[in-house]
N, C-alpha and C. Protein backbone atom coordinates (compact mmCIF):
# COMPACT_ATOMS: atom_id res chain seq x y z
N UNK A 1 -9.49 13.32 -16.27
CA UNK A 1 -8.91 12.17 -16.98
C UNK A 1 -7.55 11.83 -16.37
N UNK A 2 -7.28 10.64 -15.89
CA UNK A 2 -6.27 10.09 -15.59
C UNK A 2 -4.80 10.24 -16.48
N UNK A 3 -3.45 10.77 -15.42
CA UNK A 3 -2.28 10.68 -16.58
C UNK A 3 -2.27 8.61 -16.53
N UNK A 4 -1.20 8.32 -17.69
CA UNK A 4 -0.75 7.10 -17.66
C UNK A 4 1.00 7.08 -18.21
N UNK A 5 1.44 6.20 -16.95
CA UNK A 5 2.76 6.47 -17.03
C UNK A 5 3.12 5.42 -17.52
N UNK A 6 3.98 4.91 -18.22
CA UNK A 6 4.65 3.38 -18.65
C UNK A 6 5.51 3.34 -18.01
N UNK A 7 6.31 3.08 -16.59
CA UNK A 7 7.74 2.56 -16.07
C UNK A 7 8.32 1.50 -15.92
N UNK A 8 9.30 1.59 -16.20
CA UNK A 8 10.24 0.42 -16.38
C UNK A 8 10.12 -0.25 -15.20
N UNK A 9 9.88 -1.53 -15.24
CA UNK A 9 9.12 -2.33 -13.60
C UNK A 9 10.79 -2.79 -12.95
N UNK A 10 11.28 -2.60 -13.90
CA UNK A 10 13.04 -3.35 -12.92
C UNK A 10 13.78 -1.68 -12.78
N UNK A 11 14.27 -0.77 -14.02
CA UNK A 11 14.60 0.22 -13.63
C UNK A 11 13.84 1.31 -14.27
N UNK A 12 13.03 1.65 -13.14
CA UNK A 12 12.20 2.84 -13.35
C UNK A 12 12.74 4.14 -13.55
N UNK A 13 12.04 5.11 -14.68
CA UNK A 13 12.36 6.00 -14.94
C UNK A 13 12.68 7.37 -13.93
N UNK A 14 13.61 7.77 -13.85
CA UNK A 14 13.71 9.05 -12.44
C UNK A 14 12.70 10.06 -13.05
N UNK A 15 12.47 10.74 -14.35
CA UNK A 15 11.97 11.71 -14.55
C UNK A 15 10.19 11.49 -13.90
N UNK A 16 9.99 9.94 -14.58
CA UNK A 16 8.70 9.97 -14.61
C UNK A 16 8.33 9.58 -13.08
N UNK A 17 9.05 8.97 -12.43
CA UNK A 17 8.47 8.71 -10.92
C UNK A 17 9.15 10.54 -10.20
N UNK A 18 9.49 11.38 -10.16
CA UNK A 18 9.31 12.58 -10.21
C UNK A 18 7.58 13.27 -10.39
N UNK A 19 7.63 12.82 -11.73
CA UNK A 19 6.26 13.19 -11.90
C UNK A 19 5.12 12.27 -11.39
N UNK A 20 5.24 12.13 -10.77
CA UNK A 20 4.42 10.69 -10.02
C UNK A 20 4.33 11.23 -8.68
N UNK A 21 5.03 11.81 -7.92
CA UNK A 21 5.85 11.99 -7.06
C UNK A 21 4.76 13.26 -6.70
N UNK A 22 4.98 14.62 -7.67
CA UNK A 22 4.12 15.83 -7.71
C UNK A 22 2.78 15.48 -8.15
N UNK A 23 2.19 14.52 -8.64
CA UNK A 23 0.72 14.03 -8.23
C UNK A 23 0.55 14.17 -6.89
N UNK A 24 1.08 12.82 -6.40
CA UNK A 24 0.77 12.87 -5.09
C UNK A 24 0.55 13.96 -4.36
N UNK A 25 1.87 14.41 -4.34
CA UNK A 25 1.73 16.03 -3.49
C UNK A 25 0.80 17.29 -3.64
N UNK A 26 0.40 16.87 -4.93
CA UNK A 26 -0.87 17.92 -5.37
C UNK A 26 -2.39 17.34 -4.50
N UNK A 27 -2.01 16.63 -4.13
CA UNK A 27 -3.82 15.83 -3.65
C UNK A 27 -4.00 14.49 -4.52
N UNK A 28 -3.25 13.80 -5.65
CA UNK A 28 -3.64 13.08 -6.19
C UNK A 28 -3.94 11.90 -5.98
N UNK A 29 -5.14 10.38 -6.35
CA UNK A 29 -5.10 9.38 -5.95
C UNK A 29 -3.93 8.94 -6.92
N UNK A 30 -2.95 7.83 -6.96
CA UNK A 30 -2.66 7.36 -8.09
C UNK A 30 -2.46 6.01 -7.94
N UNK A 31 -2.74 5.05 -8.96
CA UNK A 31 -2.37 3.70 -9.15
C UNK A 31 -1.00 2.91 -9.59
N UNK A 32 -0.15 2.43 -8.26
CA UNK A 32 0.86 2.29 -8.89
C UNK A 32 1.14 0.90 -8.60
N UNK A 33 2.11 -0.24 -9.40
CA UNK A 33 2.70 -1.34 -8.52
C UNK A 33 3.10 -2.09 -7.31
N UNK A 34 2.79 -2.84 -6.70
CA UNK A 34 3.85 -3.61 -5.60
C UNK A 34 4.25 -4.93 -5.85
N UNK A 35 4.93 -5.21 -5.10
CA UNK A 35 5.08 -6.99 -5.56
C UNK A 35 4.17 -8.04 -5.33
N UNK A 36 2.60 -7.62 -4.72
CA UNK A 36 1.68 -8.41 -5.00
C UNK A 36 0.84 -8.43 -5.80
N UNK A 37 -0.38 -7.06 -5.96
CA UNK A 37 -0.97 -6.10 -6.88
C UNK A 37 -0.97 -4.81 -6.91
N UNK A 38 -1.77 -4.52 -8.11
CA UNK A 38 -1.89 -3.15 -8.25
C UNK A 38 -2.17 -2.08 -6.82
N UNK A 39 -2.21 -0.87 -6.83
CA UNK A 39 -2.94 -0.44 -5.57
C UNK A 39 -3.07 0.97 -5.20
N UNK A 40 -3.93 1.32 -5.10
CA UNK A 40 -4.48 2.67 -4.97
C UNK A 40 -3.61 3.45 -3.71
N UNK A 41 -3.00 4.84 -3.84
CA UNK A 41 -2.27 5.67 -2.90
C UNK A 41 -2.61 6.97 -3.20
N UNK A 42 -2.51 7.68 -1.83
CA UNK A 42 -2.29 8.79 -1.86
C UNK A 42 -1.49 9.19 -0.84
N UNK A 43 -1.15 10.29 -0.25
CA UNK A 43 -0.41 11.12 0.74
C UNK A 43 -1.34 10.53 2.00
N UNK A 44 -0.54 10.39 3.18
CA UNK A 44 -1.13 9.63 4.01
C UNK A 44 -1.71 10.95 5.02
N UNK A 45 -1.53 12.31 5.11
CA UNK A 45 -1.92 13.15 5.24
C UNK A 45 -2.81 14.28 4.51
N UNK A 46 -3.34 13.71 3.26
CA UNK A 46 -4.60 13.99 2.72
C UNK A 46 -5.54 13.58 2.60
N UNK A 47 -6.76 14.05 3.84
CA UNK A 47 -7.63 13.72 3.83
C UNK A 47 -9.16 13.56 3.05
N UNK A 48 -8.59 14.31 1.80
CA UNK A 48 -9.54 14.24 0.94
C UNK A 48 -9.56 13.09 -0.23
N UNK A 49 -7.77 12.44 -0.51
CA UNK A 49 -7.65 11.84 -1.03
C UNK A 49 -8.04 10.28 -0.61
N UNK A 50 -7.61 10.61 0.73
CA UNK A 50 -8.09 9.53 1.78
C UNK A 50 -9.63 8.79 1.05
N UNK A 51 -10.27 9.87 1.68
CA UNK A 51 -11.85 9.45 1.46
C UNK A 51 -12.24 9.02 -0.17
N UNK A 52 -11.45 9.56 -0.84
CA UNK A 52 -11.68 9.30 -2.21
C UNK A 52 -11.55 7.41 -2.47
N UNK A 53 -10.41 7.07 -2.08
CA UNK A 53 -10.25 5.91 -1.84
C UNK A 53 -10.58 5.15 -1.02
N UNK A 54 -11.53 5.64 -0.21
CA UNK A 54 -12.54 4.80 0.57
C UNK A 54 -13.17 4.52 0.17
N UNK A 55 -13.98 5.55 -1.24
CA UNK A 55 -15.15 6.22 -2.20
C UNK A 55 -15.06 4.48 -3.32
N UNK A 56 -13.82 4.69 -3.49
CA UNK A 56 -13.77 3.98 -4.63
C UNK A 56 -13.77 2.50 -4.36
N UNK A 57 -13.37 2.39 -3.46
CA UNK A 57 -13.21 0.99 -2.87
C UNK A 57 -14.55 0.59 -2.03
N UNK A 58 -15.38 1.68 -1.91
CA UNK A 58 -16.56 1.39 -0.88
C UNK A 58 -16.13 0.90 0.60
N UNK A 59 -15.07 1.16 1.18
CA UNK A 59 -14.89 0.73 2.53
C UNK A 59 -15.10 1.42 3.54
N UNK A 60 -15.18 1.14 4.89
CA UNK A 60 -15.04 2.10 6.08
C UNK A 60 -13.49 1.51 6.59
N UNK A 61 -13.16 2.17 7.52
CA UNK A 61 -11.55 2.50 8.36
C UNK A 61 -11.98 1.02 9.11
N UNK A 62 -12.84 0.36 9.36
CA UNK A 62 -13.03 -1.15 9.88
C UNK A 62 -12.36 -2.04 8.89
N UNK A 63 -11.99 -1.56 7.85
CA UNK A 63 -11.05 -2.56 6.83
C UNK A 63 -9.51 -1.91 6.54
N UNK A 64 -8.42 -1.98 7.42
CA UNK A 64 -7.22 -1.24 7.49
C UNK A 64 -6.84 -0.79 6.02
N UNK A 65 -6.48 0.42 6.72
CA UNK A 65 -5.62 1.14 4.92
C UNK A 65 -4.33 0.41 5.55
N UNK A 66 -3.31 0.95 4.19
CA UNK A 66 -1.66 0.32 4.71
C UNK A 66 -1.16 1.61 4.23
N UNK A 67 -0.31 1.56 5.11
CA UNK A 67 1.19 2.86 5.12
C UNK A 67 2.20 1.61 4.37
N UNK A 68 2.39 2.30 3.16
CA UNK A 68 3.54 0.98 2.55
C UNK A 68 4.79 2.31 2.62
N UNK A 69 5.82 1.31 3.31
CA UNK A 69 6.75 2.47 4.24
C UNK A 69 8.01 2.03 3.19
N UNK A 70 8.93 2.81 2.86
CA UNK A 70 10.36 2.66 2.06
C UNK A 70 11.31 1.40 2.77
N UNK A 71 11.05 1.26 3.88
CA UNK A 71 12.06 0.10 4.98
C UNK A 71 11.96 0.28 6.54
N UNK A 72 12.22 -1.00 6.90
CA UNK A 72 11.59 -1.62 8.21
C UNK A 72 11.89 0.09 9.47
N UNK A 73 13.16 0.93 8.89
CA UNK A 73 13.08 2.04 9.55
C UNK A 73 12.11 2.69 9.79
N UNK A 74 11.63 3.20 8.67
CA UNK A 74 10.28 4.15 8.06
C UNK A 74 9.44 3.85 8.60
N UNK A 75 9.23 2.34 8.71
CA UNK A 75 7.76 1.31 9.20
C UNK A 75 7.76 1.97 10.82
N UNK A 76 8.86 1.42 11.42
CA UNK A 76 8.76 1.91 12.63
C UNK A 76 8.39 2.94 13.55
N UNK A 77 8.79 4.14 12.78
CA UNK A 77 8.15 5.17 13.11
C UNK A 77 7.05 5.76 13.12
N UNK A 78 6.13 4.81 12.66
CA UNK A 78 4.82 5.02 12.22
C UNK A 78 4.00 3.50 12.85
N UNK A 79 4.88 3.21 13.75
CA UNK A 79 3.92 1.88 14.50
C UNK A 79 4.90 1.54 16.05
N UNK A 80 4.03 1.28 16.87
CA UNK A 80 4.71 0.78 18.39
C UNK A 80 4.88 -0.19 18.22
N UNK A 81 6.39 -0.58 18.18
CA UNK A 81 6.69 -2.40 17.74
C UNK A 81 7.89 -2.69 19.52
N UNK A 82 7.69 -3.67 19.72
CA UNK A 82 9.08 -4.11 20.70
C UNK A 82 9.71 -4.79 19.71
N UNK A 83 10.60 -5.46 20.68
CA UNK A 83 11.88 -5.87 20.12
C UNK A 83 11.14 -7.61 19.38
N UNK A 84 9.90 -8.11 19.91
CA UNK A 84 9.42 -9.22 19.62
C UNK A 84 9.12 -8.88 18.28
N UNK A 85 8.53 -8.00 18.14
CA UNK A 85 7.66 -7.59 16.87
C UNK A 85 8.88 -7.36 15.68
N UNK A 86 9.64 -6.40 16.02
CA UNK A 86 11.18 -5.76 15.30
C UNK A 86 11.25 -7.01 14.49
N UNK A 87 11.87 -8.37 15.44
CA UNK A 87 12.68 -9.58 14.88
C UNK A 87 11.33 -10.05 13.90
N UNK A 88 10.41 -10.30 14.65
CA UNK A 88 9.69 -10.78 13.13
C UNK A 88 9.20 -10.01 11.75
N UNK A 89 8.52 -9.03 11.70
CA UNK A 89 9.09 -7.90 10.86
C UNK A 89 10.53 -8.10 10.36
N UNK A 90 11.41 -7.90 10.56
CA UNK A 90 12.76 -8.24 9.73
C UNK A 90 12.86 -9.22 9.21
N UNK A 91 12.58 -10.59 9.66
CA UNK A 91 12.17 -11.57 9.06
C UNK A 91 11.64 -11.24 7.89
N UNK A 92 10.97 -10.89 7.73
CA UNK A 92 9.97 -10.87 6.49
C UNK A 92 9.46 -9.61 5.48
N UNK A 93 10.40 -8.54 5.87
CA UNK A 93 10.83 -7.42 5.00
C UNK A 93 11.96 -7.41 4.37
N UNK A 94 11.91 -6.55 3.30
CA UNK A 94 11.04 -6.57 2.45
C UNK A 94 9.84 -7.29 2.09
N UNK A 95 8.47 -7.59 1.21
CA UNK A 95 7.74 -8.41 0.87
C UNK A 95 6.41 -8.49 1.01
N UNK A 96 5.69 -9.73 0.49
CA UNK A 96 4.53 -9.84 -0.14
C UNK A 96 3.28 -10.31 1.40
N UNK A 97 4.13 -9.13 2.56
CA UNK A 97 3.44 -9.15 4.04
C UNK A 97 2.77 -7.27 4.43
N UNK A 98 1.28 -7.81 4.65
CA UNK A 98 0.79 -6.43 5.90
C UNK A 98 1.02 -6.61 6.57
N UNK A 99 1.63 -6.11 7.93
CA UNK A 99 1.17 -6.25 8.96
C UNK A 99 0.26 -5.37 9.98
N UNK A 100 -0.63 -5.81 10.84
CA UNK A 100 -1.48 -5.31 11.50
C UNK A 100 -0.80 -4.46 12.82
N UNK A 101 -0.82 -3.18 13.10
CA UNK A 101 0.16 -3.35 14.37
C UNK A 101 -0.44 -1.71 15.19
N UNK A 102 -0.38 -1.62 16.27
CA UNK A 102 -0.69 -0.52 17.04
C UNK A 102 0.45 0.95 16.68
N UNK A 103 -0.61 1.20 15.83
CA UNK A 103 0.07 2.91 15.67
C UNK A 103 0.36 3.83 16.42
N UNK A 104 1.83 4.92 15.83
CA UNK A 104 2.48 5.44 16.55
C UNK A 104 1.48 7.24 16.74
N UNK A 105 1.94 7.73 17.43
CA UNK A 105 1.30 9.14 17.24
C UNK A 105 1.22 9.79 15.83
N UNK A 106 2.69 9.37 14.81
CA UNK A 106 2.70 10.14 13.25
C UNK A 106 1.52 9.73 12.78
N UNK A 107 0.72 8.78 12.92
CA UNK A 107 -0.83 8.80 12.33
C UNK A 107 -1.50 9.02 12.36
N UNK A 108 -2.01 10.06 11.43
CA UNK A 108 -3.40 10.83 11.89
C UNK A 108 -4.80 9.85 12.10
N UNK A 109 -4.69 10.36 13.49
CA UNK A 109 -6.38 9.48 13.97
C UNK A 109 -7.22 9.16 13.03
N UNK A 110 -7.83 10.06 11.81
CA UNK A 110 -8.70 9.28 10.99
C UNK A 110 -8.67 8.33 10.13
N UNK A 111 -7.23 7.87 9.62
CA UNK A 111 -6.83 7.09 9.08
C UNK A 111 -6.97 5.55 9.61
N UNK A 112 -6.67 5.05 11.48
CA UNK A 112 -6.99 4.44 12.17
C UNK A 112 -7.99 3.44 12.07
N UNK A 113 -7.63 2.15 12.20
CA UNK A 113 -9.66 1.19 13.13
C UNK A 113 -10.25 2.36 13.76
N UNK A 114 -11.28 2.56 13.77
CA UNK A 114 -11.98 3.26 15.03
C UNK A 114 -12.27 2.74 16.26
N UNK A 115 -11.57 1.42 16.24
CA UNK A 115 -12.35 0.77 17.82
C UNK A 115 -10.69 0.52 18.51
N UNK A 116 -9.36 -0.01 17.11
CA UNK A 116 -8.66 -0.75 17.62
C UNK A 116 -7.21 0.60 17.92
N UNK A 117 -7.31 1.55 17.52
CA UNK A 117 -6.12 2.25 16.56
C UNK A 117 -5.22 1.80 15.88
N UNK A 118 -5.59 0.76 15.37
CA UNK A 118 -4.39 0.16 14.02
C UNK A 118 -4.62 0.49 12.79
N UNK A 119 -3.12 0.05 12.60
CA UNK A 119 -3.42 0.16 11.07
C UNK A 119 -1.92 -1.06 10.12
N UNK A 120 -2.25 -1.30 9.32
CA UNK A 120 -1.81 -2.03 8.05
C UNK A 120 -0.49 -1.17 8.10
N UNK A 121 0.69 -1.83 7.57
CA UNK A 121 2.03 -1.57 7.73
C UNK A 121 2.21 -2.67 6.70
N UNK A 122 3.43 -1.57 5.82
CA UNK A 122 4.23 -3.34 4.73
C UNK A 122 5.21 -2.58 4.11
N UNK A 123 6.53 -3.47 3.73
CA UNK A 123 7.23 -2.71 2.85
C UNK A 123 7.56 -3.53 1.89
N UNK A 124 6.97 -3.35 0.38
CA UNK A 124 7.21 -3.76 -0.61
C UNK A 124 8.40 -4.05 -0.95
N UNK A 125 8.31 -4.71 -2.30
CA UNK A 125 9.75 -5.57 -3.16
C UNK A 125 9.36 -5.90 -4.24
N UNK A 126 9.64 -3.94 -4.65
CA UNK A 126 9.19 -3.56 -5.86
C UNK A 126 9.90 -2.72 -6.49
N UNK A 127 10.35 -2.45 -7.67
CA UNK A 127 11.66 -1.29 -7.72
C UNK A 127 10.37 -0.19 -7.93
N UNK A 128 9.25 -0.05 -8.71
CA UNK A 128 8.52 1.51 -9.17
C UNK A 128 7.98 1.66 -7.65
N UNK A 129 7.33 0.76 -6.54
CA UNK A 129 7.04 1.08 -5.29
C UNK A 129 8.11 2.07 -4.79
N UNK A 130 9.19 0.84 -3.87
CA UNK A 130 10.44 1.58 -4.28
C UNK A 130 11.20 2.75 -4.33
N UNK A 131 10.92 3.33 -5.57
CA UNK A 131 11.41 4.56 -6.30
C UNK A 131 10.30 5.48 -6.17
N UNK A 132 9.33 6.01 -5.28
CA UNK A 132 8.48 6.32 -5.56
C UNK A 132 8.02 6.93 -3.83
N UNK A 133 8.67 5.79 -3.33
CA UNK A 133 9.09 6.33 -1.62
C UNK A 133 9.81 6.77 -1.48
N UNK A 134 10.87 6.20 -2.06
CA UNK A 134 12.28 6.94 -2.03
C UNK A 134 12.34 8.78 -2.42
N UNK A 135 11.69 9.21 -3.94
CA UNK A 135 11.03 10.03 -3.99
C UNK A 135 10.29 11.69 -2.85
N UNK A 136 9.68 10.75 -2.45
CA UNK A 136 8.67 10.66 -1.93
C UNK A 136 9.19 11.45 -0.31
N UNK A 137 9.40 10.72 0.20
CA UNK A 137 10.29 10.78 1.45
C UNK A 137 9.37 10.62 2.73
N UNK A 138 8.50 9.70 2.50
CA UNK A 138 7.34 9.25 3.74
C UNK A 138 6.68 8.12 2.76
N UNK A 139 6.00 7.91 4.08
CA UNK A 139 4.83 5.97 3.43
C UNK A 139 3.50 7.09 2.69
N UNK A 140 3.41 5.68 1.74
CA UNK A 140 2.09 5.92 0.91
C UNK A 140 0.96 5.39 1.05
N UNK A 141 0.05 6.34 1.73
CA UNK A 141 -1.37 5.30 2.30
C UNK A 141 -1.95 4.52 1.39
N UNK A 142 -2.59 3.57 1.43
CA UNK A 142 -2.83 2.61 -0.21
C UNK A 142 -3.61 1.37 0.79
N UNK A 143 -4.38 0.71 -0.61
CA UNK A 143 -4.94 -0.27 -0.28
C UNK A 143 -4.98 -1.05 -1.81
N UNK A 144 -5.24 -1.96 -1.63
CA UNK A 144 -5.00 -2.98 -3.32
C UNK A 144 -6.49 -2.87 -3.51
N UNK A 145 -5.57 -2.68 -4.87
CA UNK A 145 -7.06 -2.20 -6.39
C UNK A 145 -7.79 -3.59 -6.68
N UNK A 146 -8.88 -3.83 -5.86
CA UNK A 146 -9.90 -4.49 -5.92
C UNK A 146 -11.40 -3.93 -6.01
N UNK A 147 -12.09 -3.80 -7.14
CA UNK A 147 -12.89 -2.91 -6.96
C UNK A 147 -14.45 -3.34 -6.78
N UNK A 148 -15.41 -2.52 -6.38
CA UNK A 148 -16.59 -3.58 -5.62
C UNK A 148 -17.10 -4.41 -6.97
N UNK A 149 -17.20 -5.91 -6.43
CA UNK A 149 -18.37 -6.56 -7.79
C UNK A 149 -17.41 -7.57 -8.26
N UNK A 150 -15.59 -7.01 -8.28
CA UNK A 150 -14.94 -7.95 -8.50
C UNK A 150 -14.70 -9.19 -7.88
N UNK A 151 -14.46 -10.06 -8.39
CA UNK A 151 -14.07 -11.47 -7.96
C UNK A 151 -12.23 -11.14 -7.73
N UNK A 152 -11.42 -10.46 -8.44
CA UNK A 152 -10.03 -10.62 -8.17
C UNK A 152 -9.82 -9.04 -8.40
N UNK A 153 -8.21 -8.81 -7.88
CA UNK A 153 -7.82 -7.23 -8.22
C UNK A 153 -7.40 -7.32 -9.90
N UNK A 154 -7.39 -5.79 -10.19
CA UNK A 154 -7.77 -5.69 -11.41
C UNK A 154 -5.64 -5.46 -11.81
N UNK A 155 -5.38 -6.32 -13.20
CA UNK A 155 -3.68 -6.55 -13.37
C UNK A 155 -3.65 -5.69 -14.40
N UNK A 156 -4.41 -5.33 -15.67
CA UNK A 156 -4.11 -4.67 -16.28
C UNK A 156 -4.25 -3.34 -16.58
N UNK A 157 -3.07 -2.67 -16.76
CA UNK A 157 -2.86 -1.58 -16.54
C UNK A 157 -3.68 -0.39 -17.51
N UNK A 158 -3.93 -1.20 -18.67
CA UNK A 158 -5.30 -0.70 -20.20
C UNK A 158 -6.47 -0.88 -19.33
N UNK A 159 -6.60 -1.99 -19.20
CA UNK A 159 -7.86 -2.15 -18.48
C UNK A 159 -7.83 -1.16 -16.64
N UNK A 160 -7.38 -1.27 -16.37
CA UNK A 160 -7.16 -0.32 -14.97
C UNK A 160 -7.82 1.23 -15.34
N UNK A 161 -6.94 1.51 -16.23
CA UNK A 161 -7.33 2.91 -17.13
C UNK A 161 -8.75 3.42 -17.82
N UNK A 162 -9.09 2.46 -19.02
CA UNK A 162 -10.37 2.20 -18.90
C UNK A 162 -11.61 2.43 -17.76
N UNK A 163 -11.64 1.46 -16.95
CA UNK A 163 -12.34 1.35 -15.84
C UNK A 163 -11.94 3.02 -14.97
N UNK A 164 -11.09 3.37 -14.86
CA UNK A 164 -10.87 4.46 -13.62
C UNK A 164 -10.36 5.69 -13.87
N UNK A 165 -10.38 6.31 -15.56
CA UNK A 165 -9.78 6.71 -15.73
C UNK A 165 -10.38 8.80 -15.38
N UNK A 166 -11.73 8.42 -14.85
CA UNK A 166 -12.29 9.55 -14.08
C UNK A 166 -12.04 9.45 -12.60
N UNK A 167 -11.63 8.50 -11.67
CA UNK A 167 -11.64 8.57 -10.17
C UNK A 167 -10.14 8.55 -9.74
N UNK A 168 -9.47 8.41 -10.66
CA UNK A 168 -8.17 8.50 -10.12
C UNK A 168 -7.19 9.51 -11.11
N UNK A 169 -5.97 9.99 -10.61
CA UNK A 169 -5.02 11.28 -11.24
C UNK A 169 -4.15 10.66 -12.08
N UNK A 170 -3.16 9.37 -11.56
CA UNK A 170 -2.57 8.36 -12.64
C UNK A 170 -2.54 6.88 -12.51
N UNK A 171 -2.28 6.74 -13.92
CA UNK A 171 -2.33 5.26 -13.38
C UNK A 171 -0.81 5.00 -13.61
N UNK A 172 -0.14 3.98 -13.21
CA UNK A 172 1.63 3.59 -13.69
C UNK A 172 1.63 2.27 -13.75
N UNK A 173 1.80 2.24 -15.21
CA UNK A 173 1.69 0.77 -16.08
C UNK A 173 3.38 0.31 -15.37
N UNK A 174 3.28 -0.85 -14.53
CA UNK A 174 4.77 -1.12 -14.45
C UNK A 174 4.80 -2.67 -14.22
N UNK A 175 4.20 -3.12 -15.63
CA UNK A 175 4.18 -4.66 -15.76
C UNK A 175 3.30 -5.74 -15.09
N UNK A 176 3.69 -6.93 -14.99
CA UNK A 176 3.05 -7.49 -14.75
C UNK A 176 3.28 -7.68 -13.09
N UNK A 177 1.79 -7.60 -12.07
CA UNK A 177 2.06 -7.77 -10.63
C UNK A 177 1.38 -9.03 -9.84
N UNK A 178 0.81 -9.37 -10.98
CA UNK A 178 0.09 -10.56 -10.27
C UNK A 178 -1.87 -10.32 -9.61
N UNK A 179 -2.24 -11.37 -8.91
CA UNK A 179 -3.09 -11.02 -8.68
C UNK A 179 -3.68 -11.43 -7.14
N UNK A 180 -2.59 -12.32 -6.12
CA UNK A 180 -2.69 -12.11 -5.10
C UNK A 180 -2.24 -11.58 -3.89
N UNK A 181 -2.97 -11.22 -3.26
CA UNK A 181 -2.78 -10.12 -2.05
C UNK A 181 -1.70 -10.06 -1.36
N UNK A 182 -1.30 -9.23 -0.65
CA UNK A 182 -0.33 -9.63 0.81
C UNK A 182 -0.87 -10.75 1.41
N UNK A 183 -0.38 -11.42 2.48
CA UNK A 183 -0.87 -12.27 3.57
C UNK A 183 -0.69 -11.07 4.74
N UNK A 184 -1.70 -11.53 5.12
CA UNK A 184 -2.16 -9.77 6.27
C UNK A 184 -1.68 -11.08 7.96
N UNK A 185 -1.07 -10.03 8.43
CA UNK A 185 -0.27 -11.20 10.24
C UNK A 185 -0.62 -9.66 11.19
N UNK A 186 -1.41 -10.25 12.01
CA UNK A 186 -2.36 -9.44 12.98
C UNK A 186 -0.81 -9.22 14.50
N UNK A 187 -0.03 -8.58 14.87
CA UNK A 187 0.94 -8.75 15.35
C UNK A 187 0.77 -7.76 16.81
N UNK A 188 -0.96 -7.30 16.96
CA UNK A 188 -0.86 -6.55 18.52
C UNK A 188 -1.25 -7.57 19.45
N UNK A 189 -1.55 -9.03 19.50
CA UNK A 189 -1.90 -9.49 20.33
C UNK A 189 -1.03 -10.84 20.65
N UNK A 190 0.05 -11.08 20.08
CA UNK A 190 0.58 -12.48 19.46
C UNK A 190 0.52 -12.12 17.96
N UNK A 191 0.50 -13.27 17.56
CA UNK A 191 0.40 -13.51 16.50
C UNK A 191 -0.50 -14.74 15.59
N UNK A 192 -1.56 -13.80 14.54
CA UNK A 192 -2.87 -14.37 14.06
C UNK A 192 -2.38 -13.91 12.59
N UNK A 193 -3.10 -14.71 12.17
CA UNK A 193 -3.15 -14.89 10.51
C UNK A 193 -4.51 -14.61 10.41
N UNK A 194 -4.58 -12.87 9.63
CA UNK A 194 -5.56 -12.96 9.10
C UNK A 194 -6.22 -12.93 7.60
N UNK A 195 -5.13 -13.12 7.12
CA UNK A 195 -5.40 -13.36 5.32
C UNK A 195 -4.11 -14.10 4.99
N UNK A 196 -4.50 -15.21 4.05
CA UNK A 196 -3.26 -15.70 3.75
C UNK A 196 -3.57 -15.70 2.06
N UNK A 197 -2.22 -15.15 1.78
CA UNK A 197 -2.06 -14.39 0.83
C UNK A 197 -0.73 -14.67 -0.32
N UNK A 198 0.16 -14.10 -1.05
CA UNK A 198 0.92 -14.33 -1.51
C UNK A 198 2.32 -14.50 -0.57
N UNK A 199 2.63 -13.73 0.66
CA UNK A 199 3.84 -13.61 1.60
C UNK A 199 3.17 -15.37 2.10
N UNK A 200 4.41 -15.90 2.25
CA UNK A 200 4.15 -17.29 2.49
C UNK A 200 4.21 -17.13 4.00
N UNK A 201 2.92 -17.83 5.08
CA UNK A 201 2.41 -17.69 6.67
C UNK A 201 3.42 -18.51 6.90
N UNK A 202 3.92 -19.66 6.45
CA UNK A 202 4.98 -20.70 7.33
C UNK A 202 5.82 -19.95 7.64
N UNK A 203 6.25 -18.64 7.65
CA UNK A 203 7.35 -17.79 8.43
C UNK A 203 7.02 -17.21 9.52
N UNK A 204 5.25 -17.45 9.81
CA UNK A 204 4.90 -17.08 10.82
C UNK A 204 4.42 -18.47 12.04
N UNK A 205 5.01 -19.76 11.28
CA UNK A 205 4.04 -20.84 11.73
C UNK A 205 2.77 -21.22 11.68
N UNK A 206 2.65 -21.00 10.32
CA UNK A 206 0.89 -21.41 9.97
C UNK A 206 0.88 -21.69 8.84
């Protein structure tokens, strides 16, 4: 049975994102906030949790997980960016952007495309996200809580619970997040738009 945390979505509780914190590190999946939707995480070096959230989401590694990284620092180290890539990325970090980008060695190969080695990169603008990396002290592998059959990701946090409250460790009620996606910007080849989403593309020219 799933814990359920209530945090304060502007200033989140230290005790309870603590305890949020030692989920994770135990193996846990947990459901927490970003500034687009809800979204499923675990330790980006547990591979069991990994698969769990493949499980739940029904996907293969042909649909990028995201490392949602604490700041454009964090991001970096966990992706081969030049100085082209850097400036646009800063542009638009914090926020409601994935980006697609050729991973650094810190990523474990199975996490990866299998054809491309990428992977999904973003850093939220969210205080419980946030507080939770910060925490934390590394990115949280995650993908948004859309679950198969749905038409949209799922906002409420009763209802989240309900529905998941056997496949996942917690859920963290932290208000209201909305219900559309990142805008996903494909950034190893140029630059392609491949989901347009809540991060507004005219910062990318599209």
């Amino acid at each position: 049975m799933a814990q359920f945390f209530v945090i304060h979505p502007d200033n989140p509780q230290a005790r309870l994102i603590r305890e949020a914190v030692k989920i994770l590190r135990a193996g846990g999946v947990i459901v927490y906030p970003t500034d687009s939707c809800y979204a499923l995480g675990c330790l980006l070096g547990d591979k069991a949790a990994m698969e769990r959230i493949l499980d739940i989401r029904q996907l293969d590694l042909k649909h990028h997980l995201t490392l949602v990284c604490a700041d454009l620092s964090e991001l970096s180290n966990y992706a081969r960016v030049d100085n082209s890539q850097f400036r646009q990325l800063k542009a638009a970090t914090p926020g409601s952007y994935t980006f697609i980008l050729q991973a650094s060695k810190e990523v474990p190969r199975r996490t990866l495309h299998p054809k491309r080695a990428t992977i999904g990169l973003r850093v939220p603008e969210h205080p419980v996200a946030l507080a939770l990396l910060a925490e934390l002290g590394e990115p949280i592998l995650s993908c948004t809580l859309s679950l198969p059959g749905d038409s949209e990701a799922l906002t409420d946090p009763y209802e989240i619970r309900e529905r998941m409250e056997r496949q996942v460790d917690l859920v963290i009620d932290g208000g209201w997040c909305g219900t559309e996606p990142t805008t996903v910007i494909d950034l190893t080849d140029g630059v392609e738009l491949v989901r347009r989403g809540k991060g507004d593309p005219a910062l990318f020219g599209f």
